[in-house]
N, C-alpha and C. Protein backbone atom coordinates (compact mmCIF):
# COMPACT_ATOMS: atom_id res chain seq x y z
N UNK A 1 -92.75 -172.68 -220.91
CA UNK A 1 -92.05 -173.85 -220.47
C UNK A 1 -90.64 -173.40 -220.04
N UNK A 2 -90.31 -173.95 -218.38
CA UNK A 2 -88.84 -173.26 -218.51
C UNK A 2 -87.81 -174.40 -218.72
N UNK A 3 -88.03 -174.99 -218.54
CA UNK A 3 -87.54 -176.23 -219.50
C UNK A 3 -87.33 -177.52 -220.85
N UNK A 4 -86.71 -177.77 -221.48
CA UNK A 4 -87.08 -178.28 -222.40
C UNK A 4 -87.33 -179.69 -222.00
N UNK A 5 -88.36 -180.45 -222.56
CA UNK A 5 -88.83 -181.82 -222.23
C UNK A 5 -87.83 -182.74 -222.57
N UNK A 6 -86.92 -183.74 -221.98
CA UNK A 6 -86.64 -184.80 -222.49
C UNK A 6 -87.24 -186.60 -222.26
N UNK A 7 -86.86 -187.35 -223.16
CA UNK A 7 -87.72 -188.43 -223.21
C UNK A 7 -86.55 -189.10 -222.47
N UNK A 8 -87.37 -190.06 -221.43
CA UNK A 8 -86.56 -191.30 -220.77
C UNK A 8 -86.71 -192.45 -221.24
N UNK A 9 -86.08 -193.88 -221.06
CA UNK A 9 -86.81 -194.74 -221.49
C UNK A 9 -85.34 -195.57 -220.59
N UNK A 10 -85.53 -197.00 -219.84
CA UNK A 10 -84.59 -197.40 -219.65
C UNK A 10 -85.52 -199.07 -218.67
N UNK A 11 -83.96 -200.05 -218.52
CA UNK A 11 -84.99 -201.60 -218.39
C UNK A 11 -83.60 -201.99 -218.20
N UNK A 12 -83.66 -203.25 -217.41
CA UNK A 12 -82.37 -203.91 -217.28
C UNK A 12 -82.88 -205.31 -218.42
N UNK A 13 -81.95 -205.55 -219.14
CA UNK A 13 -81.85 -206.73 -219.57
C UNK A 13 -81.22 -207.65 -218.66
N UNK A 14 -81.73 -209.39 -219.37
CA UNK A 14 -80.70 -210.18 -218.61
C UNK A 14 -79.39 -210.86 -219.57
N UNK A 15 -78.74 -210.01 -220.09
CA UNK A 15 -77.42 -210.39 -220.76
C UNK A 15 -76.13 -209.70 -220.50
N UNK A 16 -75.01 -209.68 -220.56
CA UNK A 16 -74.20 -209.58 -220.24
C UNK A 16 -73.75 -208.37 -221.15
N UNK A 17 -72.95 -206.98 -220.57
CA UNK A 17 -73.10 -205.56 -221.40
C UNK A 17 -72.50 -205.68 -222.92
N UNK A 18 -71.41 -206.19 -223.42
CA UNK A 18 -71.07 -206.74 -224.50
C UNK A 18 -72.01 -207.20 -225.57
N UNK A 19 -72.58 -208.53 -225.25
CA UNK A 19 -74.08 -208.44 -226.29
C UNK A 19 -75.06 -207.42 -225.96
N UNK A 20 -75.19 -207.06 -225.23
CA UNK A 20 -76.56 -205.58 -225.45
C UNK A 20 -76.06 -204.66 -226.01
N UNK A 21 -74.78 -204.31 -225.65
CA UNK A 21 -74.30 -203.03 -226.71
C UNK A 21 -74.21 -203.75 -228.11
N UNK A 22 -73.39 -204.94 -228.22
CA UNK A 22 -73.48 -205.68 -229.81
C UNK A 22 -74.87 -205.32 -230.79
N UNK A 23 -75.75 -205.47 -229.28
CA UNK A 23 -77.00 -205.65 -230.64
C UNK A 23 -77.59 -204.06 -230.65
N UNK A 24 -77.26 -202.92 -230.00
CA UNK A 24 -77.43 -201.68 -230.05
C UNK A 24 -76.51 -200.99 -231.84
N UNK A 25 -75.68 -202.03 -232.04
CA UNK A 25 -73.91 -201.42 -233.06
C UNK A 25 -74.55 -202.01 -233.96
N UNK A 26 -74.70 -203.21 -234.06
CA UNK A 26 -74.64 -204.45 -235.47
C UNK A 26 -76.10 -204.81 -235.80
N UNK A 27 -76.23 -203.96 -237.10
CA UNK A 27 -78.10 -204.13 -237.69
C UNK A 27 -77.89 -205.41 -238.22
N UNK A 28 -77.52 -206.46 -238.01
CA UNK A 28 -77.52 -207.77 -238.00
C UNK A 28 -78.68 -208.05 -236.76
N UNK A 29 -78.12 -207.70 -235.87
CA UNK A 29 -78.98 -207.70 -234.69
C UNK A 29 -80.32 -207.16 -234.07
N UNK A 30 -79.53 -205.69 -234.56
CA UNK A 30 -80.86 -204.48 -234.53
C UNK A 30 -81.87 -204.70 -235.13
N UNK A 31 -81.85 -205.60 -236.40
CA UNK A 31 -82.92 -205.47 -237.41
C UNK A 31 -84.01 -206.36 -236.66
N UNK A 32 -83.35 -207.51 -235.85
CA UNK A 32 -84.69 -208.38 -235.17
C UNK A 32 -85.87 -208.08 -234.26
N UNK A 33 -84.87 -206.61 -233.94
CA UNK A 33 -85.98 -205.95 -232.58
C UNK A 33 -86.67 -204.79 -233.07
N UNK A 34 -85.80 -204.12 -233.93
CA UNK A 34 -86.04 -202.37 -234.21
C UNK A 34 -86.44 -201.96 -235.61
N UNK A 35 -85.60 -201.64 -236.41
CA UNK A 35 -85.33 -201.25 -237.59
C UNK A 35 -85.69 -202.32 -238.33
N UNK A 36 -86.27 -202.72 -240.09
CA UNK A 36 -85.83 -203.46 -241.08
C UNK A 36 -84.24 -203.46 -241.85
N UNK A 37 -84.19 -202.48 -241.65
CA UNK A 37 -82.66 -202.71 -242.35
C UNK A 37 -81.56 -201.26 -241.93
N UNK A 38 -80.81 -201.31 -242.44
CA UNK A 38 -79.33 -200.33 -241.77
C UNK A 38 -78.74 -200.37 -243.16
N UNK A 39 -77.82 -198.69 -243.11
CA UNK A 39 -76.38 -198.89 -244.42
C UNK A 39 -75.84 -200.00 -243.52
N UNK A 40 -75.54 -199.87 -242.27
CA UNK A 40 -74.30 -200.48 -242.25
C UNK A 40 -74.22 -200.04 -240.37
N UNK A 41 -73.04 -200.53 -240.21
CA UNK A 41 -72.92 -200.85 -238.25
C UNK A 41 -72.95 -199.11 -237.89
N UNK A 42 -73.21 -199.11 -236.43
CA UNK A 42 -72.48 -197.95 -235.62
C UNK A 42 -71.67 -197.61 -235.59
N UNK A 43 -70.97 -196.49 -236.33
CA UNK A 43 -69.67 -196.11 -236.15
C UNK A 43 -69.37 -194.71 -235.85
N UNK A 44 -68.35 -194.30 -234.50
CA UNK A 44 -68.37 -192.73 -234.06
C UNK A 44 -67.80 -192.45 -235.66
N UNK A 45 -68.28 -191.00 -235.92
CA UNK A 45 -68.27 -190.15 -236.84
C UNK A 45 -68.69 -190.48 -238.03
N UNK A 46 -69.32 -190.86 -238.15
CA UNK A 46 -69.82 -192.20 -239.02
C UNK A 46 -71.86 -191.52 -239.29
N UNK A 47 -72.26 -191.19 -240.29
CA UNK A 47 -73.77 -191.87 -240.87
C UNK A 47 -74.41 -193.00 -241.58
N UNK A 48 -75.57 -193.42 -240.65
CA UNK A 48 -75.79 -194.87 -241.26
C UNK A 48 -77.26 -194.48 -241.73
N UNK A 49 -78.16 -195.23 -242.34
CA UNK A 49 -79.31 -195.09 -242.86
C UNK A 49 -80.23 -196.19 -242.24
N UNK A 50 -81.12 -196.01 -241.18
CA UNK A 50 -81.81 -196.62 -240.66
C UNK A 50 -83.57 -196.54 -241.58
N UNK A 51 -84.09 -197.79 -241.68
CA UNK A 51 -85.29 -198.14 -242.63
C UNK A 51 -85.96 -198.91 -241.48
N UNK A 52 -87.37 -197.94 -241.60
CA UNK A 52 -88.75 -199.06 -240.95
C UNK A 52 -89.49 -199.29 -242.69
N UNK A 53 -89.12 -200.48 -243.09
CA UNK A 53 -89.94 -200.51 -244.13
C UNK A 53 -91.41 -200.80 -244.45
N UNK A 54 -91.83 -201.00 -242.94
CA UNK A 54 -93.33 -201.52 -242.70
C UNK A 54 -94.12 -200.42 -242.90
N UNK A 55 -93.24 -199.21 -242.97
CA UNK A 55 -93.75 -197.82 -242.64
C UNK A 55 -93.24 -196.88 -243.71
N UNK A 56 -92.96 -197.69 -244.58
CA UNK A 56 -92.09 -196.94 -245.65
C UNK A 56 -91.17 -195.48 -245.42
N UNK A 57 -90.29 -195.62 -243.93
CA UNK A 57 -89.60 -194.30 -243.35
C UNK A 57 -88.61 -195.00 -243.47
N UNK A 58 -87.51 -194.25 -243.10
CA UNK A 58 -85.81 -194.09 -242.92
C UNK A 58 -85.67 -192.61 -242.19
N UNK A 59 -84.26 -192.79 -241.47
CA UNK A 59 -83.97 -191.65 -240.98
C UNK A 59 -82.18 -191.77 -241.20
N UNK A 60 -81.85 -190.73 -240.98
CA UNK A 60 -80.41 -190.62 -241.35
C UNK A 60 -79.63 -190.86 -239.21
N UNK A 61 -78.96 -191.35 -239.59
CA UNK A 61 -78.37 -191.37 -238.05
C UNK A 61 -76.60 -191.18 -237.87
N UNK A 62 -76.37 -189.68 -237.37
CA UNK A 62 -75.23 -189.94 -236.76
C UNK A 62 -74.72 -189.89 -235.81
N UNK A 63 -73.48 -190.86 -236.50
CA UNK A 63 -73.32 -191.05 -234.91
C UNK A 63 -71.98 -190.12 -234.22
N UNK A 64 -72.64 -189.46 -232.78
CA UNK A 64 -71.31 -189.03 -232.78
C UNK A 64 -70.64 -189.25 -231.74
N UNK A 65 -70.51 -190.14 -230.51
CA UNK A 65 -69.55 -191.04 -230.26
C UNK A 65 -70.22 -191.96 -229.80
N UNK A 66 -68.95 -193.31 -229.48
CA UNK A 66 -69.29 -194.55 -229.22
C UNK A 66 -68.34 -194.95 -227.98
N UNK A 67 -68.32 -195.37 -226.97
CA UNK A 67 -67.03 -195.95 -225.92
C UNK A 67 -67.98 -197.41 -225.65
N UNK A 68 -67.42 -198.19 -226.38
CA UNK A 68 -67.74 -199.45 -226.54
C UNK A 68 -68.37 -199.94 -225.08
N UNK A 69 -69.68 -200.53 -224.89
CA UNK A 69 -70.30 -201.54 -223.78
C UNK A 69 -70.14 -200.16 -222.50
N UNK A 70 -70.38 -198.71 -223.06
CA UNK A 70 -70.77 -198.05 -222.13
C UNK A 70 -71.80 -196.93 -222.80
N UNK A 71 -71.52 -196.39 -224.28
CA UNK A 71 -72.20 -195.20 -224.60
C UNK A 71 -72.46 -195.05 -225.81
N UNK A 72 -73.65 -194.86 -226.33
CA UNK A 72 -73.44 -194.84 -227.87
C UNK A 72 -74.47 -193.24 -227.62
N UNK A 73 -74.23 -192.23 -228.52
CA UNK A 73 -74.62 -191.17 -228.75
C UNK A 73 -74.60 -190.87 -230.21
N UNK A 74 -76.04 -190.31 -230.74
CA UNK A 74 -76.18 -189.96 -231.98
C UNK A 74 -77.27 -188.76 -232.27
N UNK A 75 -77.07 -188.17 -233.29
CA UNK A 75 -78.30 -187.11 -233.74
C UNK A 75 -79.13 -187.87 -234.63
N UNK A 76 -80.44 -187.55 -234.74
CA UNK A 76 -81.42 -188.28 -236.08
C UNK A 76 -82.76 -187.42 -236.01
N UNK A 77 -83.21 -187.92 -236.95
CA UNK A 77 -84.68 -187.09 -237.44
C UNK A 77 -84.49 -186.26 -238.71
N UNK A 78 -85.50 -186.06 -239.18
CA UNK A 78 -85.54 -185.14 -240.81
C UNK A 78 -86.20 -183.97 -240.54
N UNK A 79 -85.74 -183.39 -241.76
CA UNK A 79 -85.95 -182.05 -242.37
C UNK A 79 -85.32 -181.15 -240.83
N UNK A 80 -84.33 -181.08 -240.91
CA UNK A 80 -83.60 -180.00 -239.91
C UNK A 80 -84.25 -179.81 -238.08
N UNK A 81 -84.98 -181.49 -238.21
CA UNK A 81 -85.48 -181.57 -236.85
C UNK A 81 -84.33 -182.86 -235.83
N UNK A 82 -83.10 -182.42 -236.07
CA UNK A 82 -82.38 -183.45 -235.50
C UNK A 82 -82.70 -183.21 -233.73
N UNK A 83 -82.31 -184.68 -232.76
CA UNK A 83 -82.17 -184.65 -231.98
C UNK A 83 -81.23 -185.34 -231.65
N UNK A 84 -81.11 -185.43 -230.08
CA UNK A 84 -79.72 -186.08 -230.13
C UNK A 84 -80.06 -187.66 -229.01
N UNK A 85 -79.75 -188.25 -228.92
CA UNK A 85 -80.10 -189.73 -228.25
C UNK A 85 -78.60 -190.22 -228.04
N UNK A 86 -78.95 -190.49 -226.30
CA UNK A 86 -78.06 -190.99 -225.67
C UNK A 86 -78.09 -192.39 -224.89
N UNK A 87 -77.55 -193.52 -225.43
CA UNK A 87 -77.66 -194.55 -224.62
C UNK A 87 -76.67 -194.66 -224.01
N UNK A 88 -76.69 -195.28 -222.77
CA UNK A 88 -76.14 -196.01 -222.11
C UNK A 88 -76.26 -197.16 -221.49
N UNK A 89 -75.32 -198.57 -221.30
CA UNK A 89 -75.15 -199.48 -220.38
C UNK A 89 -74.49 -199.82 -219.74
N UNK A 90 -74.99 -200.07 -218.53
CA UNK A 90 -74.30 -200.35 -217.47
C UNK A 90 -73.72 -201.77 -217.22
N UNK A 91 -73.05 -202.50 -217.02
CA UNK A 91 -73.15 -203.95 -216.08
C UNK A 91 -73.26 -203.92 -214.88
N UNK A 92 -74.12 -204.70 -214.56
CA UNK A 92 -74.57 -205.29 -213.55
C UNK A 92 -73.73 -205.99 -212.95
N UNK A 93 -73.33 -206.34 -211.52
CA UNK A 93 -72.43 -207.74 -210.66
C UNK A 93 -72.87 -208.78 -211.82
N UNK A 94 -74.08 -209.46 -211.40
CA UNK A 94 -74.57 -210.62 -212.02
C UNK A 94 -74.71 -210.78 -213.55
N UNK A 95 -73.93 -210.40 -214.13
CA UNK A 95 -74.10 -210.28 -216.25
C UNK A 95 -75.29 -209.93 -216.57
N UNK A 96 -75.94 -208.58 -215.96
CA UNK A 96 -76.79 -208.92 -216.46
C UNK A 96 -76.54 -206.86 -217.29
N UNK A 97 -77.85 -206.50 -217.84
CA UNK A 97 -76.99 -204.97 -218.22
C UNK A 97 -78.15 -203.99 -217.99
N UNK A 98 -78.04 -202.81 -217.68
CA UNK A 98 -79.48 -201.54 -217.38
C UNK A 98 -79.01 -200.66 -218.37
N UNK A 99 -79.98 -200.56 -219.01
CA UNK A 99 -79.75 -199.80 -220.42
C UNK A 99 -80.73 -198.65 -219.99
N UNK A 100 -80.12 -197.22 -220.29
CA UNK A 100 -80.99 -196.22 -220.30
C UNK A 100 -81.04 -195.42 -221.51
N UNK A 101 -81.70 -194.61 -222.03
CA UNK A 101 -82.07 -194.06 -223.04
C UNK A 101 -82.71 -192.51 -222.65
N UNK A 102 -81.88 -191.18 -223.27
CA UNK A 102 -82.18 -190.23 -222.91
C UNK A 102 -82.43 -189.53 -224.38
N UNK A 103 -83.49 -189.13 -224.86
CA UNK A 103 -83.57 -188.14 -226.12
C UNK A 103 -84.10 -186.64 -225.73
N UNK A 104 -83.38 -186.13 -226.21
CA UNK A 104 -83.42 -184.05 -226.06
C UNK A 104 -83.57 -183.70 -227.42
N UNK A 105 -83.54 -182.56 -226.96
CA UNK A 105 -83.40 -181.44 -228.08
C UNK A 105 -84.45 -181.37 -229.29
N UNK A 106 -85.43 -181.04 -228.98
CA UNK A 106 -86.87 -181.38 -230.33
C UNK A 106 -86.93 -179.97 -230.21
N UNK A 107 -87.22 -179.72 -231.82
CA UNK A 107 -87.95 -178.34 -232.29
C UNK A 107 -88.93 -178.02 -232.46
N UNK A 108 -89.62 -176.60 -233.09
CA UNK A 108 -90.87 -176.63 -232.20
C UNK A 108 -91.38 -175.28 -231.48
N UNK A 109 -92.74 -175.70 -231.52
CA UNK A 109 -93.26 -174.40 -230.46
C UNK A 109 -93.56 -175.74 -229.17
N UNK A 110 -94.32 -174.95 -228.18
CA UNK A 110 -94.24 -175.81 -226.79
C UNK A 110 -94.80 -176.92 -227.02
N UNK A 111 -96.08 -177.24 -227.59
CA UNK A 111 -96.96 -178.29 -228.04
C UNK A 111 -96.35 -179.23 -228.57
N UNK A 112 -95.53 -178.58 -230.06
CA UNK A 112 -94.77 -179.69 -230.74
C UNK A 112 -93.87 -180.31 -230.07
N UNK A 113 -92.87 -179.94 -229.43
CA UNK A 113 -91.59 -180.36 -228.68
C UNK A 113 -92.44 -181.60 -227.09
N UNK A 114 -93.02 -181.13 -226.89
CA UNK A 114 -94.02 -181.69 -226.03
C UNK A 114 -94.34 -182.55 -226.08
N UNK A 115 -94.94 -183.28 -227.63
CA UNK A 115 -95.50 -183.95 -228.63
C UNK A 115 -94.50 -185.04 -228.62
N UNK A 116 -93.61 -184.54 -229.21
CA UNK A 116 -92.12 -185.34 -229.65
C UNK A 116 -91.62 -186.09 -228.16
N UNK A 117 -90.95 -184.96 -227.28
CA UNK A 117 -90.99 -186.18 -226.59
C UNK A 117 -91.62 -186.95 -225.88
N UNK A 118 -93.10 -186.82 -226.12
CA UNK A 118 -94.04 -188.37 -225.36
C UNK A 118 -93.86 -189.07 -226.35
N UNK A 119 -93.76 -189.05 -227.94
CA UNK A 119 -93.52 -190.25 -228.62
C UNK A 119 -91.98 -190.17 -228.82
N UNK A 120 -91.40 -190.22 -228.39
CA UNK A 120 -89.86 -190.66 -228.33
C UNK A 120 -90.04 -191.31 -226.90
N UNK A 121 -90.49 -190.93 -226.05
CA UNK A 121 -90.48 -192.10 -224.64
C UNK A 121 -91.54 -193.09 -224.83
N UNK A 122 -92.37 -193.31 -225.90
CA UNK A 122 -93.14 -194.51 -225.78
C UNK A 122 -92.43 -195.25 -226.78
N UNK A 123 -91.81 -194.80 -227.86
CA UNK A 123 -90.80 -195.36 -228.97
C UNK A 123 -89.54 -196.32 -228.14
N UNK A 124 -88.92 -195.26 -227.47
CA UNK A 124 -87.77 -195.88 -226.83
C UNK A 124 -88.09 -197.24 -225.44
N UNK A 125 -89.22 -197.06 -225.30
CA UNK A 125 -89.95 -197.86 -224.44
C UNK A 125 -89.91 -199.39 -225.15
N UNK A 126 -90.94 -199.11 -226.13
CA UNK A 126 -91.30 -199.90 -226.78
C UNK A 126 -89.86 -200.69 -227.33
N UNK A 127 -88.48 -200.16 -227.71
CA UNK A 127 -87.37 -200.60 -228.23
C UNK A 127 -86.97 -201.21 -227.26
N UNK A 128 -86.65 -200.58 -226.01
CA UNK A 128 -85.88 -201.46 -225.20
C UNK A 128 -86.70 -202.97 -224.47
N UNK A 129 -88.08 -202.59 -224.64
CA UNK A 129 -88.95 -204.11 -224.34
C UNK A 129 -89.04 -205.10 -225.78
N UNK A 130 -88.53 -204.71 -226.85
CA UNK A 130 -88.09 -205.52 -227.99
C UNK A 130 -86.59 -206.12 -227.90
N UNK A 131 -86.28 -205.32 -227.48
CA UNK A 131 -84.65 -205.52 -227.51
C UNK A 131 -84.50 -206.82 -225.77
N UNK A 132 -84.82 -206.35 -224.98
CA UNK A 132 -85.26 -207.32 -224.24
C UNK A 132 -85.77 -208.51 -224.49
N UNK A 133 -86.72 -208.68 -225.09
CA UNK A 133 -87.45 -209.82 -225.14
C UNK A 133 -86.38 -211.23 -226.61
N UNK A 134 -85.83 -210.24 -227.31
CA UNK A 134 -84.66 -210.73 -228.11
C UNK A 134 -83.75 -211.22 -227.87
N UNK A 135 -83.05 -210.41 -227.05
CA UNK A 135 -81.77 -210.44 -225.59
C UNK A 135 -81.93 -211.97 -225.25
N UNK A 136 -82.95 -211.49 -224.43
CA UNK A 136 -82.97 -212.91 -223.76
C UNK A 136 -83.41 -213.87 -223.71
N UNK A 137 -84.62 -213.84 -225.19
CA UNK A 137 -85.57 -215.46 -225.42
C UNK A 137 -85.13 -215.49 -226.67
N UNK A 138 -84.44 -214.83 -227.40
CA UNK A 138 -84.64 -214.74 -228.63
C UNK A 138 -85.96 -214.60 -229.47
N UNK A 139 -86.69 -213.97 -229.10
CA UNK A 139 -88.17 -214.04 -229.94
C UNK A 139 -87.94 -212.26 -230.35
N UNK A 140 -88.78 -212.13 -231.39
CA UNK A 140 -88.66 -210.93 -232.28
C UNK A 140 -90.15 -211.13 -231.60
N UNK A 141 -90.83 -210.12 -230.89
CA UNK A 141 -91.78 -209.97 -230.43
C UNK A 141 -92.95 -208.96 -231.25
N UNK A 142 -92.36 -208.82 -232.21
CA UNK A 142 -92.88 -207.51 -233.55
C UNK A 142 -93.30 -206.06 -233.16
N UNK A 143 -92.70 -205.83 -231.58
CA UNK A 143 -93.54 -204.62 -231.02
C UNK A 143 -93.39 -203.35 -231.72
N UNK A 144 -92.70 -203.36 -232.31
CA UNK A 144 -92.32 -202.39 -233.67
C UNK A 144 -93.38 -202.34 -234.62
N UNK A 145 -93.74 -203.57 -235.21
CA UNK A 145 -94.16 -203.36 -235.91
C UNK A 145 -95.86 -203.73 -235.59
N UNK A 146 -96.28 -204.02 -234.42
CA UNK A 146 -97.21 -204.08 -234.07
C UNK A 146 -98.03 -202.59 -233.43
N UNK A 147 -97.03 -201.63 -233.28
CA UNK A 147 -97.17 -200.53 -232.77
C UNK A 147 -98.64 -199.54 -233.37
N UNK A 148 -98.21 -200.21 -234.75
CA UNK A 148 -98.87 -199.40 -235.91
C UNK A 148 -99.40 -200.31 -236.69
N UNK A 149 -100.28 -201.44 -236.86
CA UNK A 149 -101.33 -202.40 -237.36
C UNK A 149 -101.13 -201.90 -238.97
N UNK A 150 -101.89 -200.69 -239.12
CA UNK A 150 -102.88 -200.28 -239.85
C UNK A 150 -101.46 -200.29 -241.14
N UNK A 151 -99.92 -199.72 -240.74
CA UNK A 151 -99.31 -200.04 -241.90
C UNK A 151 -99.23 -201.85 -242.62
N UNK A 152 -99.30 -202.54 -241.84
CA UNK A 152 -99.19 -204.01 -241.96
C UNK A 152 -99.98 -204.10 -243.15
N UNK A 153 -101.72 -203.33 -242.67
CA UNK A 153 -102.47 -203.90 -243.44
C UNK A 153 -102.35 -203.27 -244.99
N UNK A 154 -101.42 -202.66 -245.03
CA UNK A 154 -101.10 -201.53 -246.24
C UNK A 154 -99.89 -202.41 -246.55
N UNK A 155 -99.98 -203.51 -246.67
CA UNK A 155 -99.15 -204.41 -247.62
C UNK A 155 -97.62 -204.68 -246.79
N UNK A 156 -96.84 -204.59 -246.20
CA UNK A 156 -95.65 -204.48 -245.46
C UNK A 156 -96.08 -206.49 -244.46
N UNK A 157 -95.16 -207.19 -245.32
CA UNK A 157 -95.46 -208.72 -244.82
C UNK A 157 -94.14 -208.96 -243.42
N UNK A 158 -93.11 -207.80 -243.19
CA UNK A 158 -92.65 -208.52 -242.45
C UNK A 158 -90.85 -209.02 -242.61
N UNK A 159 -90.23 -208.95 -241.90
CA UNK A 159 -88.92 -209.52 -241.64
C UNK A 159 -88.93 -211.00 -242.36
């Protein structure tokens, strides 16, 4: 491979860049689309503790910078498999915002890294069409947690 794979993932919402980054920072928000729970907000230099509890995981997330309603950048993943994830949003003329999502850096022989990022671009996929559908109808569409059934049926009732 002479390159390393990275995952894309990106969608315009229809809200204005301020609340899409809001609900990217504040697991008040995050928790309706993404995550069950957070330590605590986005903050540059800052680690927070992100929980899928449907799935009984967490991952450690830091963050390492933020330029408010344009960039949030962080490392995450376990056991010494960090990567690094880069969002960005844009505004739109019309309020509305294009959020893109870039994840690099997976470890690995070719297969594994390979591996990683097709499920980090169907992950980040799947987030920003949650985060969307939140955005702008307000409905928690469960695509998170619908992703994976089979934990549901392993007792996990839900937000």
């Amino acid at each position: 491979m002479s390159k390393d794979p990275v995952a894309k993932a990106q969608t315009m919402i229809r809200a204005p860049v301020a609340k899409v980054f809001e609900a990217f920072v504040d697991p008040a928000v995050t928790t309706k689309f993404w995550f069950s729970k957070a330590s605590g907000p986005l903050v540059a230099g800052e680690t927070v503790q992100w929980d899928w509890e449907m799935y009984g995981h967490a991952d450690h997330i830091h963050v390492r910078a933020i330029e408010a309603d344009k960039t949030i950048i962080y490392d995450w993943g376990g056991q010494g498999n960090l990567s690094r994830v880069e969002m960005t949003f844009t505004a739109l003329d019309d309020g509305q915002t294009f959020v893109e999502v870039t994840n690099g850096g997976f470890h690995g022989d070719a297969k594994s890294v390979v591996a990683q990022a097709l499920d980090s671009n169907g992950g980040f996929t799947t987030v920003l069409c949650a985060a969307k559908v939140w955005l702008e109808h307000g409905i928690n569409a469960r695509l998170i947690e619908d992703k994976f059934p089979q934990a549901l049926a392993a007792g996990w009732t839900g937000r």
